[in-house]
N, C-alpha and C. Protein backbone atom coordinates (compact mmCIF):
# COMPACT_ATOMS: atom_id res chain seq x y z
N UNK A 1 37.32 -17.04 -21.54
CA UNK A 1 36.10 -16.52 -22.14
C UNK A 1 34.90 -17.12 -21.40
N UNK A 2 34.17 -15.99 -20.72
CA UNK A 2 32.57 -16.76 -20.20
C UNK A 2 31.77 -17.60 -21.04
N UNK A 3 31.12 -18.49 -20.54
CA UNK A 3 29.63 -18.77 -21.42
C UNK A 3 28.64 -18.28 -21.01
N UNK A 4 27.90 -17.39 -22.40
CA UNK A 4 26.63 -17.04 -22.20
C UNK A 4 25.66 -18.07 -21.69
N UNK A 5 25.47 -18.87 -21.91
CA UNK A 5 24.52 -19.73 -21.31
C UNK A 5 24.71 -19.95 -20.06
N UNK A 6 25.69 -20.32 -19.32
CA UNK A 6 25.89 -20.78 -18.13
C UNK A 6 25.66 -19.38 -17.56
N UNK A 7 26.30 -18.23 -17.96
CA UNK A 7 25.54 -16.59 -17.47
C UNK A 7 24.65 -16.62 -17.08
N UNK A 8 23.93 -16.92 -18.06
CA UNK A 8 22.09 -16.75 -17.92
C UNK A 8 21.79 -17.95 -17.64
N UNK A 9 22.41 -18.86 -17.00
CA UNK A 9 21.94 -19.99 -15.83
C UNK A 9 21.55 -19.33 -14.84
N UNK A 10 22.50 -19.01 -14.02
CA UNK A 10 23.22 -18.00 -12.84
C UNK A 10 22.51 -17.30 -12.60
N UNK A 11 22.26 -16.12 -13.45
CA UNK A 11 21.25 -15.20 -13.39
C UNK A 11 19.62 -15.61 -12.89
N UNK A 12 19.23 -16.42 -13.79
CA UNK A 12 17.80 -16.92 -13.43
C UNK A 12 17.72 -17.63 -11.78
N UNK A 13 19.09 -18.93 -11.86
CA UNK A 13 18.62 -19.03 -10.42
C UNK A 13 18.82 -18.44 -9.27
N UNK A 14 19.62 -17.41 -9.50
CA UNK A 14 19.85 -15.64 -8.42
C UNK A 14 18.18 -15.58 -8.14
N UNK A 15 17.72 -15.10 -9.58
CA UNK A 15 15.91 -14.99 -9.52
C UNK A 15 15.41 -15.68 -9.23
N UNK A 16 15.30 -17.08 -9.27
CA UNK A 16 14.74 -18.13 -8.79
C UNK A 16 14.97 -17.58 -7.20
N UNK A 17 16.03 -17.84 -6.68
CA UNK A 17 16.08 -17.81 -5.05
C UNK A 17 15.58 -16.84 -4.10
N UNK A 18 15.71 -15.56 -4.80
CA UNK A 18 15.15 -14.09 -4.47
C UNK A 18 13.71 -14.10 -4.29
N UNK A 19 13.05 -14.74 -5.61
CA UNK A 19 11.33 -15.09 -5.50
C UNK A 19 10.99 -16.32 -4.39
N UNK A 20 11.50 -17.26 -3.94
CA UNK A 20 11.45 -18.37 -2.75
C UNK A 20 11.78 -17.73 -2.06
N UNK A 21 12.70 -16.69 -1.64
CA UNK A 21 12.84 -15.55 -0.42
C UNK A 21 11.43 -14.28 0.07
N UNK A 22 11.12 -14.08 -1.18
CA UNK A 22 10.00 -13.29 -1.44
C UNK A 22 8.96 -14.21 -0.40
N UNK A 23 8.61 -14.99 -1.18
CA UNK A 23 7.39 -16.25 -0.45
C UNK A 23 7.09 -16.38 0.69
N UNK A 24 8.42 -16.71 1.48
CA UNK A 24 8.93 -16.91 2.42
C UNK A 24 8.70 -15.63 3.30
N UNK A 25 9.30 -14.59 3.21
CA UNK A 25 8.99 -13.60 3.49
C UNK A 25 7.25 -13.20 4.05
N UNK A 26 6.70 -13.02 2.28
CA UNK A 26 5.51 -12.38 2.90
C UNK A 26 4.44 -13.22 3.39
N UNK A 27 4.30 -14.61 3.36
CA UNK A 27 3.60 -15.38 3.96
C UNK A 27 4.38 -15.69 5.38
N UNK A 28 5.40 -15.49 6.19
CA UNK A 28 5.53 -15.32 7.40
C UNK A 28 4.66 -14.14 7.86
N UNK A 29 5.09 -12.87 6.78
CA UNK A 29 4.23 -11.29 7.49
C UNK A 29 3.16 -11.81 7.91
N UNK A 30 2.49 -12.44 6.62
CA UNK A 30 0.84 -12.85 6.52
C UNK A 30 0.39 -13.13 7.64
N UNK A 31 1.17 -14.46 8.31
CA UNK A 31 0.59 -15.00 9.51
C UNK A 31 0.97 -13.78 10.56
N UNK A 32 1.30 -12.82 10.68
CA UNK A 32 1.40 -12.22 11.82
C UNK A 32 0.60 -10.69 11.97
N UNK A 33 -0.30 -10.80 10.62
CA UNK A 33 -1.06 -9.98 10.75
C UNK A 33 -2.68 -10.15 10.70
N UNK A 34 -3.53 -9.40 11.99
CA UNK A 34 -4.62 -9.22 12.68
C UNK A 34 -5.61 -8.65 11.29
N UNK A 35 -5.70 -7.84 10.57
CA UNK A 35 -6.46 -7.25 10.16
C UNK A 35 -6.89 -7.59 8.64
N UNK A 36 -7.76 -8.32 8.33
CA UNK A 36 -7.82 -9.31 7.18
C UNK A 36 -7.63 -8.66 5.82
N UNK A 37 -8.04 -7.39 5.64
CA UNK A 37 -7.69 -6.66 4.17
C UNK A 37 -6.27 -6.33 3.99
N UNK A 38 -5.51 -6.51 4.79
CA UNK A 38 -4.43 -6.33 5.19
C UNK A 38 -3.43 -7.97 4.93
N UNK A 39 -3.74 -8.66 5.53
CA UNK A 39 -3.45 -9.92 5.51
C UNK A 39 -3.69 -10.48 3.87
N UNK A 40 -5.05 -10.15 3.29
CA UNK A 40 -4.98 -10.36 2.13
C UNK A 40 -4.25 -9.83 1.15
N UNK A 41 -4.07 -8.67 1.31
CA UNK A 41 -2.68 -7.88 0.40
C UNK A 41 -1.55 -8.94 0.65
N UNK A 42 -1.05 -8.96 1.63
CA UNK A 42 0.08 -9.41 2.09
C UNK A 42 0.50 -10.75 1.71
N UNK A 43 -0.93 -11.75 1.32
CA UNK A 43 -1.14 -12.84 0.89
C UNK A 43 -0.55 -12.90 -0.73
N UNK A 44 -1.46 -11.69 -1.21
CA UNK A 44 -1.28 -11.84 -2.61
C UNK A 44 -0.32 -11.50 -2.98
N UNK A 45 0.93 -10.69 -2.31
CA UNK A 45 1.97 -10.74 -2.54
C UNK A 45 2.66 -11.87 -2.69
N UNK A 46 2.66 -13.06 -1.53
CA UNK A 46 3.39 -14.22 -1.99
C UNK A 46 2.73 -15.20 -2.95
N UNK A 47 1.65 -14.55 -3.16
CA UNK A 47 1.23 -15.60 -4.32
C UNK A 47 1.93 -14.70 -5.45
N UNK A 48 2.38 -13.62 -5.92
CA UNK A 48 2.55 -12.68 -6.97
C UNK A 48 4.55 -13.79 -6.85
N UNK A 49 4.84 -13.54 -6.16
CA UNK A 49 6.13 -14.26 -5.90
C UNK A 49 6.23 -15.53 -6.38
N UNK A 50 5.06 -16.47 -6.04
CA UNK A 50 5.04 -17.66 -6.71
C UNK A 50 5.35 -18.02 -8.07
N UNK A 51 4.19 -16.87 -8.52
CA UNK A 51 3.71 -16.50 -10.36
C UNK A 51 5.27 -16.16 -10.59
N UNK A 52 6.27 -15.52 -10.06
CA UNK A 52 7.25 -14.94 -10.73
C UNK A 52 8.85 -16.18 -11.30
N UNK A 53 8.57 -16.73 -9.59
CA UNK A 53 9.61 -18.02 -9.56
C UNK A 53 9.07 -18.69 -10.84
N UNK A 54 7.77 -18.96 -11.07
CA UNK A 54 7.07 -20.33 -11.81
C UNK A 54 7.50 -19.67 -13.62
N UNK A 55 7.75 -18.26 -13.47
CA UNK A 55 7.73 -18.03 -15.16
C UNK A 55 9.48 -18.12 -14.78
N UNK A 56 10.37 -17.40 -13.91
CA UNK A 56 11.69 -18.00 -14.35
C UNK A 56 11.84 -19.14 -14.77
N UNK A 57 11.59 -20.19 -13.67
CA UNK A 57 11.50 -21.53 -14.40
C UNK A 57 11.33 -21.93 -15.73
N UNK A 58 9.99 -21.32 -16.08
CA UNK A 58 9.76 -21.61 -17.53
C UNK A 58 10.60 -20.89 -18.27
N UNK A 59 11.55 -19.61 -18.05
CA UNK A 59 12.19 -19.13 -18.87
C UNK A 59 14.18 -20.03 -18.70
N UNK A 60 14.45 -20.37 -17.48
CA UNK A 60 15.19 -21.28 -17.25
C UNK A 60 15.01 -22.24 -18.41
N UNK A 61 14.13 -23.07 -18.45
CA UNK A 61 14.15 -24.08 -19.25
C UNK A 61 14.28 -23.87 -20.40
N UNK A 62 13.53 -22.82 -21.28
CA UNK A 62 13.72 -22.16 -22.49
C UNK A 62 14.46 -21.60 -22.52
N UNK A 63 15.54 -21.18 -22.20
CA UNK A 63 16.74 -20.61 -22.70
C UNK A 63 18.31 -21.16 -22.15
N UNK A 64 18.09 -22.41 -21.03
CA UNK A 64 19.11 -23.16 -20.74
C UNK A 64 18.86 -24.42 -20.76
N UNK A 65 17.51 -25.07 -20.50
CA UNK A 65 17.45 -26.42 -21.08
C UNK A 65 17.33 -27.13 -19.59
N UNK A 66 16.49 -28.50 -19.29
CA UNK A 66 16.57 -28.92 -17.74
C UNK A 66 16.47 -28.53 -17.13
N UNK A 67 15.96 -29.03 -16.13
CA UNK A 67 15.49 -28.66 -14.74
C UNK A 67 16.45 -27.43 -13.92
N UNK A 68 15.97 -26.84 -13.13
CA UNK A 68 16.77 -25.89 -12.24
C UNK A 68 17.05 -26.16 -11.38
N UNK A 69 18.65 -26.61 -11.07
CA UNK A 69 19.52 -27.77 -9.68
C UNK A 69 20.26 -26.73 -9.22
N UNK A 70 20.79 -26.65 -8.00
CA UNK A 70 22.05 -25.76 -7.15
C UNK A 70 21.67 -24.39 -7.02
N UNK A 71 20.28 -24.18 -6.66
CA UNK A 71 20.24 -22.54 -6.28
C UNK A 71 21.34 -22.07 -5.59
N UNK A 72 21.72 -21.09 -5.53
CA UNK A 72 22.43 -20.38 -4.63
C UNK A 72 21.73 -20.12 -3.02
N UNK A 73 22.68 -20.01 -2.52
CA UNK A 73 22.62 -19.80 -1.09
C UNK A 73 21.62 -19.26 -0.80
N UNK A 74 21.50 -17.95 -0.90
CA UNK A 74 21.08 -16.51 -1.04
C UNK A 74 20.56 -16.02 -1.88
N UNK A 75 19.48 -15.21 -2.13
CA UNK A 75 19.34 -14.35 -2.99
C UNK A 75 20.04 -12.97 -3.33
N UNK A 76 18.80 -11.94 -3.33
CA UNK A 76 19.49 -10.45 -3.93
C UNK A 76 19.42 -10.10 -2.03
N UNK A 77 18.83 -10.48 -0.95
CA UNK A 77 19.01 -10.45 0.28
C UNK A 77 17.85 -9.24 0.35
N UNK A 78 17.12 -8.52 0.20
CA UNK A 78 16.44 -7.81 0.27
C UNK A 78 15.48 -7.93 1.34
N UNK A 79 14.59 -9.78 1.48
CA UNK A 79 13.93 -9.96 1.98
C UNK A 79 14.70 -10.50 3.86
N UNK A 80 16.00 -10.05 4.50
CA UNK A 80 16.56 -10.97 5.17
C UNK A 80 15.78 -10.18 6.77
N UNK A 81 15.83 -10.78 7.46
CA UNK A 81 15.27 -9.88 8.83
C UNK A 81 16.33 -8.70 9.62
C-alpha cells in the first residue's frame, strides 16, 4: 500500500525541480538576448519561476512537514537544450 504523504512529497519536489529548471533556463535566454523589452519579458519569466518554486515550498511544508531534501535528478525535462 502507497503513502499518501510520501506521494505528495514526490510530487512537489518533481515541482520543485522543474521550477529551478525553469530559472535556469530563462535567465540563461535572458543573458543572450540584445533587445531590452525582450530581455525583460524573458527576465520576468524567471522571476515568475522563482514565485512558483517559493509557494511549492511553502506548500511542501504544509502538507508534508520539513524542509525539502533529495530533489530529483530531473525535472518534467521540458526546459533541457
Amino acid at each position: 500500500m502507497s503513502d499518501p504523504k510520501n506521494e505528495i512529497a514526490e510530487l512537489i519536489k518533481f515541482g520543485i525541480k522543474t521550477e529551478i529548471e525553469g530559472q535556469n533556463f530563462y535567465s540563461t535566454l535572458a543573458q543572450k538576448i540584445v533587445h531590452p523589452d525582450a530581455r525583460k519579458k524573458i527576465e520576468q519569466l524567471a522571476h515568475d519561476e522563482m514565485n512558483h518554486e517559493r509557494r511549492l515550498r511553502t506548500l511542501y511544508v504544509k502538507c508534508v512537514g520539513g524542509e525539502v531534501t533529495d530533489l530529483p535528478s530531473q525535472g518534467l525535462g521540458v526546459f533541457k537544450d
